[in-house]
N, C-alpha and C. Protein backbone atom coordinates (compact mmCIF):
# COMPACT_ATOMS: atom_id res chain seq x y z
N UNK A 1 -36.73 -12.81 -55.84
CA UNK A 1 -35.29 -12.71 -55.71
C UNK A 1 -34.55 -13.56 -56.74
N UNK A 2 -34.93 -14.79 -57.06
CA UNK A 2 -34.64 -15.30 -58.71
C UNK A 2 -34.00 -14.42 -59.33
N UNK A 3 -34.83 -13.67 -59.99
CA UNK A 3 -34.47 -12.50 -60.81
C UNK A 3 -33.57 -11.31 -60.25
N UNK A 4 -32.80 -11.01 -58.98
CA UNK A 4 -32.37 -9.99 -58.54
C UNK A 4 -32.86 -9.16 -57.62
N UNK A 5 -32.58 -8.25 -57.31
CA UNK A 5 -32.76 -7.16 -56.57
C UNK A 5 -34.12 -7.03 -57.23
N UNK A 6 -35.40 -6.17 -56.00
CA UNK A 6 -36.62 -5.58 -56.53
C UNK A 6 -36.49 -3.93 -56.03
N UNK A 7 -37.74 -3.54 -57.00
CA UNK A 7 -37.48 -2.15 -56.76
C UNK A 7 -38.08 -1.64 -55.47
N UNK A 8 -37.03 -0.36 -55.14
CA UNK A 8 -36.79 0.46 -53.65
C UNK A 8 -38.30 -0.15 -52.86
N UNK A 9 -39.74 0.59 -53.65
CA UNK A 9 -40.80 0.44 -53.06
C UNK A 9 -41.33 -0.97 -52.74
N UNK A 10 -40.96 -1.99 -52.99
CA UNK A 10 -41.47 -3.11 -53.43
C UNK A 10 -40.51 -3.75 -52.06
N UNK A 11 -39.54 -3.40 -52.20
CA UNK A 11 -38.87 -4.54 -51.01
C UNK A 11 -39.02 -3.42 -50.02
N UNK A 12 -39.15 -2.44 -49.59
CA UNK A 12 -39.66 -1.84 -48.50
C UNK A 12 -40.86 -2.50 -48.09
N UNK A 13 -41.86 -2.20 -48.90
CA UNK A 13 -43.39 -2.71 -48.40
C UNK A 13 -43.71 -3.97 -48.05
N UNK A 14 -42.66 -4.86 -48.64
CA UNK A 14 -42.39 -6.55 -47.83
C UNK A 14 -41.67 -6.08 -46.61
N UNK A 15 -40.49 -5.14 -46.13
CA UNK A 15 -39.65 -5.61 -45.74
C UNK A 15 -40.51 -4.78 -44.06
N UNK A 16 -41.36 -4.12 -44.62
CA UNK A 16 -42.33 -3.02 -43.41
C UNK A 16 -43.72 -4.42 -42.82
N UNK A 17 -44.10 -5.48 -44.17
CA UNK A 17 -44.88 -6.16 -43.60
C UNK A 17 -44.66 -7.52 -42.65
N UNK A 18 -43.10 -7.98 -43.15
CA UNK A 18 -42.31 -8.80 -42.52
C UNK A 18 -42.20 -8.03 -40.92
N UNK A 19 -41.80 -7.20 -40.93
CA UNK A 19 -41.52 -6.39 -39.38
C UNK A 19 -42.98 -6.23 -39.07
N UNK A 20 -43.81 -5.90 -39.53
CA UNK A 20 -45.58 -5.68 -38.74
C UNK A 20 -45.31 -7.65 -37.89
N UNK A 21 -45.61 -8.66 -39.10
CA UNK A 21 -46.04 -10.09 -38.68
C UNK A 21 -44.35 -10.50 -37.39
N UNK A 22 -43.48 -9.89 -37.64
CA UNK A 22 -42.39 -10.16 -36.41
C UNK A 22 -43.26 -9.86 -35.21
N UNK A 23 -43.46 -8.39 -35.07
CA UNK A 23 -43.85 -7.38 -34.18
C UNK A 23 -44.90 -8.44 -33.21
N UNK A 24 -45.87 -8.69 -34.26
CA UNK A 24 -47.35 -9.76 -33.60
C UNK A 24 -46.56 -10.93 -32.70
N UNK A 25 -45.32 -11.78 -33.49
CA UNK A 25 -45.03 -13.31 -32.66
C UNK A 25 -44.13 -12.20 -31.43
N UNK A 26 -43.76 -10.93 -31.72
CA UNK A 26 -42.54 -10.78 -30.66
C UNK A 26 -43.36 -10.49 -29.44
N UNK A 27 -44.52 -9.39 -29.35
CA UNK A 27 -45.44 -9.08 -28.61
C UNK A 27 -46.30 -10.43 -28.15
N UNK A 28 -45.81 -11.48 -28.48
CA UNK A 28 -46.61 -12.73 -27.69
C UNK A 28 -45.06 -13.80 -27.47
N UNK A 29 -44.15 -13.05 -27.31
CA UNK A 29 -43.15 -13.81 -26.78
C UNK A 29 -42.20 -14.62 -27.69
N UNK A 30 -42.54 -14.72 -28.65
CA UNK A 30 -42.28 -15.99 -30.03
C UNK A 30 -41.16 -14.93 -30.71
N UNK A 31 -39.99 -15.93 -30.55
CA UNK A 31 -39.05 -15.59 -31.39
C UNK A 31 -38.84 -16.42 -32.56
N UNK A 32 -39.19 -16.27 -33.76
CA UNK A 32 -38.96 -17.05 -34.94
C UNK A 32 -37.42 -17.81 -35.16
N UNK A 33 -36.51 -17.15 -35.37
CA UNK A 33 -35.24 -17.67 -35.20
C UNK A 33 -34.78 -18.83 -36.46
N UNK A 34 -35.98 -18.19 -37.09
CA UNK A 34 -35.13 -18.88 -38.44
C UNK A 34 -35.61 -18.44 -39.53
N UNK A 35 -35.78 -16.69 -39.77
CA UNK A 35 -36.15 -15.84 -40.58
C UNK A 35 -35.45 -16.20 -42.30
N UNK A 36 -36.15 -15.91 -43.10
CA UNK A 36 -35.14 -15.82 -44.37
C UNK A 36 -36.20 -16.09 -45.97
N UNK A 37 -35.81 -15.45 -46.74
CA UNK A 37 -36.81 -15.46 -48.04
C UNK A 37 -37.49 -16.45 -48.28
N UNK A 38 -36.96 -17.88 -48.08
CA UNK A 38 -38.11 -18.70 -47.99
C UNK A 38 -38.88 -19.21 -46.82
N UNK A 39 -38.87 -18.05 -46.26
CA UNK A 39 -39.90 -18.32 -44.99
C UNK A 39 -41.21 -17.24 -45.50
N UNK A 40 -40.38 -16.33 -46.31
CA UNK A 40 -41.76 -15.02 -46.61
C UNK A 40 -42.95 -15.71 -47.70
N UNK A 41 -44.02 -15.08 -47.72
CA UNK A 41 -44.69 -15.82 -48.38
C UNK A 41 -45.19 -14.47 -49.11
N UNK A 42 -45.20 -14.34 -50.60
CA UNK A 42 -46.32 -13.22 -51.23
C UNK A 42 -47.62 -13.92 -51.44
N UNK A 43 -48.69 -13.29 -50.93
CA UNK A 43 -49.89 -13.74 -51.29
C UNK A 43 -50.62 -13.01 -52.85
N UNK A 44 -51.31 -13.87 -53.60
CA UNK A 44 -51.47 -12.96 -55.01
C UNK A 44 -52.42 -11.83 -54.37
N UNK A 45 -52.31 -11.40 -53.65
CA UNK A 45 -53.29 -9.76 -53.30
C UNK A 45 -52.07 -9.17 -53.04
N UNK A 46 -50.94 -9.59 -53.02
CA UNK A 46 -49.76 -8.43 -52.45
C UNK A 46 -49.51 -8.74 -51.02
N UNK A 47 -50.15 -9.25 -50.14
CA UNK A 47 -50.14 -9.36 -48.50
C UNK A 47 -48.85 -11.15 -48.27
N UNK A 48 -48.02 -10.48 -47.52
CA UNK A 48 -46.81 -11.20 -47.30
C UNK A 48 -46.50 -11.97 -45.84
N UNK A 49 -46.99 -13.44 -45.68
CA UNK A 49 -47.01 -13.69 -44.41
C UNK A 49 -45.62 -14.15 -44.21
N UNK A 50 -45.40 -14.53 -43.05
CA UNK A 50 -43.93 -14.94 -42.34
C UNK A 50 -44.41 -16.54 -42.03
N UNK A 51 -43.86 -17.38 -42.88
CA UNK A 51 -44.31 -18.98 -42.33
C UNK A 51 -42.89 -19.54 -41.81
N UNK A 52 -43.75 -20.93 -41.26
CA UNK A 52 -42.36 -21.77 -41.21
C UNK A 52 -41.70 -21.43 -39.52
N UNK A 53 -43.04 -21.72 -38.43
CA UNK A 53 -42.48 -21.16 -37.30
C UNK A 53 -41.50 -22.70 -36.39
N UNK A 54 -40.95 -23.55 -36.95
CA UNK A 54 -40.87 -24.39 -36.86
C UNK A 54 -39.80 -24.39 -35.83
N UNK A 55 -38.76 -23.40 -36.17
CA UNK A 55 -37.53 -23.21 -35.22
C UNK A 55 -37.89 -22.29 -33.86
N UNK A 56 -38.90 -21.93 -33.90
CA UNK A 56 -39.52 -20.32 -33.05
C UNK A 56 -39.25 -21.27 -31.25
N UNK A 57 -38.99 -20.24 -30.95
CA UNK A 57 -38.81 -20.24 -29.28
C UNK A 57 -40.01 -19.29 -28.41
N UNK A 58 -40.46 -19.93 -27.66
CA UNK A 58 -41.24 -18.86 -26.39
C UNK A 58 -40.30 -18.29 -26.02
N UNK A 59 -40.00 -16.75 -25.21
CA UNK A 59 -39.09 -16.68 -24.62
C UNK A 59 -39.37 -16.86 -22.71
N UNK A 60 -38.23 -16.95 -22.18
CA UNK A 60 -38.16 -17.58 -20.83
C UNK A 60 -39.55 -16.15 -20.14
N UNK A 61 -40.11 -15.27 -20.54
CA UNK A 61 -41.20 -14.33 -19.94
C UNK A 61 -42.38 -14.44 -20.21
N UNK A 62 -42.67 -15.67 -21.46
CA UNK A 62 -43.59 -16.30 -21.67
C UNK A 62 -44.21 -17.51 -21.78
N UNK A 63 -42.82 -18.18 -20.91
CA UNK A 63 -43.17 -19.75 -20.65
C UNK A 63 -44.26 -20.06 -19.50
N UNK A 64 -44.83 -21.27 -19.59
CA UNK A 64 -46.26 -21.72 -18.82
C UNK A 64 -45.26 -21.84 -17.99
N UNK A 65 -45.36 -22.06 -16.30
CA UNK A 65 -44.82 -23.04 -15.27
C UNK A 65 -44.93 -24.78 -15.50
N UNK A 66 -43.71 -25.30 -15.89
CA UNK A 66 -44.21 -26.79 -16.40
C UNK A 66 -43.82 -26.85 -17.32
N UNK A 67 -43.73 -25.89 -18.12
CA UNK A 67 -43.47 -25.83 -19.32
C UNK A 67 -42.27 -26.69 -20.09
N UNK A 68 -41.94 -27.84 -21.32
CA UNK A 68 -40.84 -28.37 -21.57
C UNK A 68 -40.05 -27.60 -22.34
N UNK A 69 -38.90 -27.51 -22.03
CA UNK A 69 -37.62 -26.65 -23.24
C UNK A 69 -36.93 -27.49 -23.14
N UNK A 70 -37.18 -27.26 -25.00
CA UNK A 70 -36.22 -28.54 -25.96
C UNK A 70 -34.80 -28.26 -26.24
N UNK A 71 -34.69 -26.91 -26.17
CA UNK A 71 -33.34 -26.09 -26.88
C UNK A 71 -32.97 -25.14 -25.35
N UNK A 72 -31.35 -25.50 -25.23
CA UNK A 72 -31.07 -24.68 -24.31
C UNK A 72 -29.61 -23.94 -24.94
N UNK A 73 -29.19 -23.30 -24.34
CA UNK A 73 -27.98 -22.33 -24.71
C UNK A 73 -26.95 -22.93 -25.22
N UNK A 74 -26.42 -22.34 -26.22
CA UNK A 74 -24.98 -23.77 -26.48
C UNK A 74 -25.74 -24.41 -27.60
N UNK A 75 -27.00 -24.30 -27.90
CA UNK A 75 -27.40 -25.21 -29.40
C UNK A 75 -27.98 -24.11 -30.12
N UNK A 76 -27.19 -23.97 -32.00
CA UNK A 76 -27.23 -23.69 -32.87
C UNK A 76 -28.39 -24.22 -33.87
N UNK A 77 -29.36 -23.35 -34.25
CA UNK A 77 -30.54 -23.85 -35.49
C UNK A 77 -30.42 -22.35 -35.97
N UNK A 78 -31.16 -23.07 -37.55
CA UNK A 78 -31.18 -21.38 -38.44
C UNK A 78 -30.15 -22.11 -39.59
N UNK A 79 -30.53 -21.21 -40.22
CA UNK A 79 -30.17 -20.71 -41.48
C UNK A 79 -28.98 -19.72 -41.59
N UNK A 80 -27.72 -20.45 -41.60
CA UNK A 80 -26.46 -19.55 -41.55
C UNK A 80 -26.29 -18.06 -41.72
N UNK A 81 -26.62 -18.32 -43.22
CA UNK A 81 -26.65 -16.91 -44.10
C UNK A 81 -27.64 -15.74 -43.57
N UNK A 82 -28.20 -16.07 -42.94
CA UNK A 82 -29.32 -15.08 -41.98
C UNK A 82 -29.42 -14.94 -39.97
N UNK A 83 -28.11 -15.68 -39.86
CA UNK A 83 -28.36 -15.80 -38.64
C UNK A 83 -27.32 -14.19 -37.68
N UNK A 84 -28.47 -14.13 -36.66
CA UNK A 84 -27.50 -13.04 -35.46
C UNK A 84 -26.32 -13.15 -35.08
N UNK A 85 -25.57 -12.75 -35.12
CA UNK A 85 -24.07 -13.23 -34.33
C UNK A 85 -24.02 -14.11 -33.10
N UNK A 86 -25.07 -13.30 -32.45
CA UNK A 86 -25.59 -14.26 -30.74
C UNK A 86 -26.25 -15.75 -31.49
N UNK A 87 -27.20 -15.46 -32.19
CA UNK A 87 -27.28 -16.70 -32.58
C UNK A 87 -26.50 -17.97 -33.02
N UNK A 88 -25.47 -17.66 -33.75
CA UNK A 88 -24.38 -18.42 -34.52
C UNK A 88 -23.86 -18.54 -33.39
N UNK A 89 -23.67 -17.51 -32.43
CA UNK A 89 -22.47 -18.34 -30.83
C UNK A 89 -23.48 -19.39 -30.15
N UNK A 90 -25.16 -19.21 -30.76
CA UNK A 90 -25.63 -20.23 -29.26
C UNK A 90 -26.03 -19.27 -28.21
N UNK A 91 -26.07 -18.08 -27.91
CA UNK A 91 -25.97 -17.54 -27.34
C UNK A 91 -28.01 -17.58 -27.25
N UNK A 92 -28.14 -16.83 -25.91
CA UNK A 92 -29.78 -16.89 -25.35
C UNK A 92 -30.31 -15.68 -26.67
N UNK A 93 -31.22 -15.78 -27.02
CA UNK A 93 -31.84 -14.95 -28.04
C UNK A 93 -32.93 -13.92 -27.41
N UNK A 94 -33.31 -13.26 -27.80
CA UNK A 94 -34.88 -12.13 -28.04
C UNK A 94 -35.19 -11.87 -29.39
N UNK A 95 -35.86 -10.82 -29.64
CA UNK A 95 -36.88 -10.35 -30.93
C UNK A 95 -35.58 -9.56 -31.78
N UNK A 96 -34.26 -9.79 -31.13
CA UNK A 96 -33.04 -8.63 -31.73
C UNK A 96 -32.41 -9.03 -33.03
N UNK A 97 -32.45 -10.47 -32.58
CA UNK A 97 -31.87 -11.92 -33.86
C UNK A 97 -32.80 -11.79 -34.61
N UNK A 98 -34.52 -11.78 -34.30
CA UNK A 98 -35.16 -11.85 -35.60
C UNK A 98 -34.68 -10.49 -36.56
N UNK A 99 -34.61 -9.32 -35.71
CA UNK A 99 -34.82 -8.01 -36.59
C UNK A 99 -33.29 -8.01 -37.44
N UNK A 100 -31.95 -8.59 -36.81
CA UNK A 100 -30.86 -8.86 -37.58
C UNK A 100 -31.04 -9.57 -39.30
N UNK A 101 -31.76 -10.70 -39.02
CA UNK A 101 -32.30 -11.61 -39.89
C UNK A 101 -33.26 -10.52 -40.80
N UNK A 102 -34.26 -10.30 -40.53
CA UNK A 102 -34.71 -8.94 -41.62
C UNK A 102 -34.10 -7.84 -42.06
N UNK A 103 -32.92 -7.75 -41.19
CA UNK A 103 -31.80 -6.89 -42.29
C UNK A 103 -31.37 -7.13 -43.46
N UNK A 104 -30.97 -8.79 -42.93
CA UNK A 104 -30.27 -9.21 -44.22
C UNK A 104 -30.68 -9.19 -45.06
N UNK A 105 -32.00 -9.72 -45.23
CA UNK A 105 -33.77 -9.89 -46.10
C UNK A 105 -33.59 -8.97 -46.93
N UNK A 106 -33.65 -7.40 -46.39
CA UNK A 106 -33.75 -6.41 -46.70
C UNK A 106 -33.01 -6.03 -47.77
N UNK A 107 -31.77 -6.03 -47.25
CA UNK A 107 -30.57 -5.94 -47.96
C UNK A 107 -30.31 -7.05 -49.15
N UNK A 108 -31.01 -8.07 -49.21
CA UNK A 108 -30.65 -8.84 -50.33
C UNK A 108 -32.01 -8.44 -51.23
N UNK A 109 -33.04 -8.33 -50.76
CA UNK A 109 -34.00 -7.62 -51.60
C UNK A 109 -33.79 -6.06 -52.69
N UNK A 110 -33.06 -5.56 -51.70
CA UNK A 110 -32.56 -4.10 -52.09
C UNK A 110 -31.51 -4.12 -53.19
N UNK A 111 -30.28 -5.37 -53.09
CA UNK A 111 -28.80 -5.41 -53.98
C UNK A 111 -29.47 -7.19 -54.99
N UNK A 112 -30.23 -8.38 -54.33
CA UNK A 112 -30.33 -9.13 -55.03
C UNK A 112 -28.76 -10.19 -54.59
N UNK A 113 -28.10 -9.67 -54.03
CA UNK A 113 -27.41 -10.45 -53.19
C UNK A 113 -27.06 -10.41 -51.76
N UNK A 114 -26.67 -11.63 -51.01
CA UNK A 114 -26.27 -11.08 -49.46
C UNK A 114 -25.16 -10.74 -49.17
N UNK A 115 -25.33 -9.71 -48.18
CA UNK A 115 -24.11 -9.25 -47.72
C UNK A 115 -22.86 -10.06 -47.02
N UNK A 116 -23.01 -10.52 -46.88
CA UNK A 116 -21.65 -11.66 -46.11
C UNK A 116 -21.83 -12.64 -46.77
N UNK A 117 -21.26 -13.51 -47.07
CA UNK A 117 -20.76 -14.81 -47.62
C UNK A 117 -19.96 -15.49 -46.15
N UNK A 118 -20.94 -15.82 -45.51
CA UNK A 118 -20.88 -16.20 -43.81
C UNK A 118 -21.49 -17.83 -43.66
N UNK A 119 -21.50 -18.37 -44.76
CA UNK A 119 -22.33 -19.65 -44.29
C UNK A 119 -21.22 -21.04 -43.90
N UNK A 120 -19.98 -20.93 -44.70
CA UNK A 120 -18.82 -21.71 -44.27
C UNK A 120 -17.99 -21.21 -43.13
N UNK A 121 -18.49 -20.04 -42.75
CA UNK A 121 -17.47 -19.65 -41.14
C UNK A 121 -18.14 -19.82 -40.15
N UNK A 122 -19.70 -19.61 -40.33
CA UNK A 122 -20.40 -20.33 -39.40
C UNK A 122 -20.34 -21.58 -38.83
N UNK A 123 -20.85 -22.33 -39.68
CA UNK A 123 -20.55 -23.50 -39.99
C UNK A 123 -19.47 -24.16 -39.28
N UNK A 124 -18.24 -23.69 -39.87
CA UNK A 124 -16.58 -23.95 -38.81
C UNK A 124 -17.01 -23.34 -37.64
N UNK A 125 -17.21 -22.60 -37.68
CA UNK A 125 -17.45 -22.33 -36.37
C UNK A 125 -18.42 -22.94 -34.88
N UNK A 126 -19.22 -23.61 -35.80
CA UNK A 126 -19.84 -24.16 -34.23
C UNK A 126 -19.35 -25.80 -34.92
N UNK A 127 -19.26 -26.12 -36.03
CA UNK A 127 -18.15 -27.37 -35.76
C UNK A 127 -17.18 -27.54 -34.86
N UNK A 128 -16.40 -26.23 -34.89
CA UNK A 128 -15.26 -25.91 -33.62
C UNK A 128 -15.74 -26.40 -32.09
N UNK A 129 -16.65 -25.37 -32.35
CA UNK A 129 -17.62 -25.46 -30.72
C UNK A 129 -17.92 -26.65 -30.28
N UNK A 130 -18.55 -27.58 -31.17
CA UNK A 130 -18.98 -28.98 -31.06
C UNK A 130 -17.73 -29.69 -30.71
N UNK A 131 -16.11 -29.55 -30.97
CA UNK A 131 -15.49 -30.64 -30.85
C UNK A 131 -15.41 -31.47 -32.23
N UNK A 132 -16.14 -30.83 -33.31
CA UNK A 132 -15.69 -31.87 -34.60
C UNK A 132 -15.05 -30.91 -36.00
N UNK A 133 -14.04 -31.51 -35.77
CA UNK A 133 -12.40 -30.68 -36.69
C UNK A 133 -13.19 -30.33 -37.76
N UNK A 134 -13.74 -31.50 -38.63
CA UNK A 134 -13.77 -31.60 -39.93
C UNK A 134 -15.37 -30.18 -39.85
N UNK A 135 -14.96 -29.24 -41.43
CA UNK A 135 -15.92 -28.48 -42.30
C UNK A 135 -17.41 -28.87 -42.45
């Protein structure tokens, strides 16, 4: 992405292997929740993993009994420029925020830029939420 937009086939076949490695954490409950180009990884064979599960959530259908939750509703993580709308409110998540987040992916792979210029309204925006005026 340095260089721009890649061609049609090329960011499809990332953007089909990114959704296979979602598919695997979503089918075991794991919502990543903090998707975005430098989370993708090209391997020199061509094979593209999804790292960086650092922000990822169990969801509440795959928690142990006992289980500790660090993050509850009302708290914001992620990467602005890639985040769900529900996400940016705080709002409870599923596998819907990740697949939002691989839109964007997609779409900046496809044009070489992102579609919204959303990272300072975010931003104000759960500053708002928080109670602190200042940008």
């Amino acid at each position: 992405l340095e260089q721009g937009a890649l061609p049609r086939s090329e960011a499809l076949d990332i953007s089909a292997q990114v959704a296979a490695g979602l598919e695997s954490a979503h089918d075991r409950g794991i919502v990543h929740r903090d998707l975005k180009p430098a989370n993708v990884m090209v391997t020199p064979d061509g094979r593209i993993k999804v790292l960086d599960f650092g922000l990822a959530k169990v969801t509440e259908r795959q928690m142990r009994p006992g289980s500790m939750v660090l993050t509850q509703q009302g708290m914001v993580f992620g990467t602005p420029e890639f985040m769900s709308p529900e996400q940016a409110h705080g709002k409870t998540l599923d596998a819907r925020s990740d697949i939002y987040s691989l839109g964007i992916i997609l779409y900046e792979l496809l044009t070489g830029k992102l579609p919204f210029a959303c990272a300072g309204t975010v931003i104000n925006m759960v500053a708002r939420r928080s109670g602190d005026a200042s940008p």
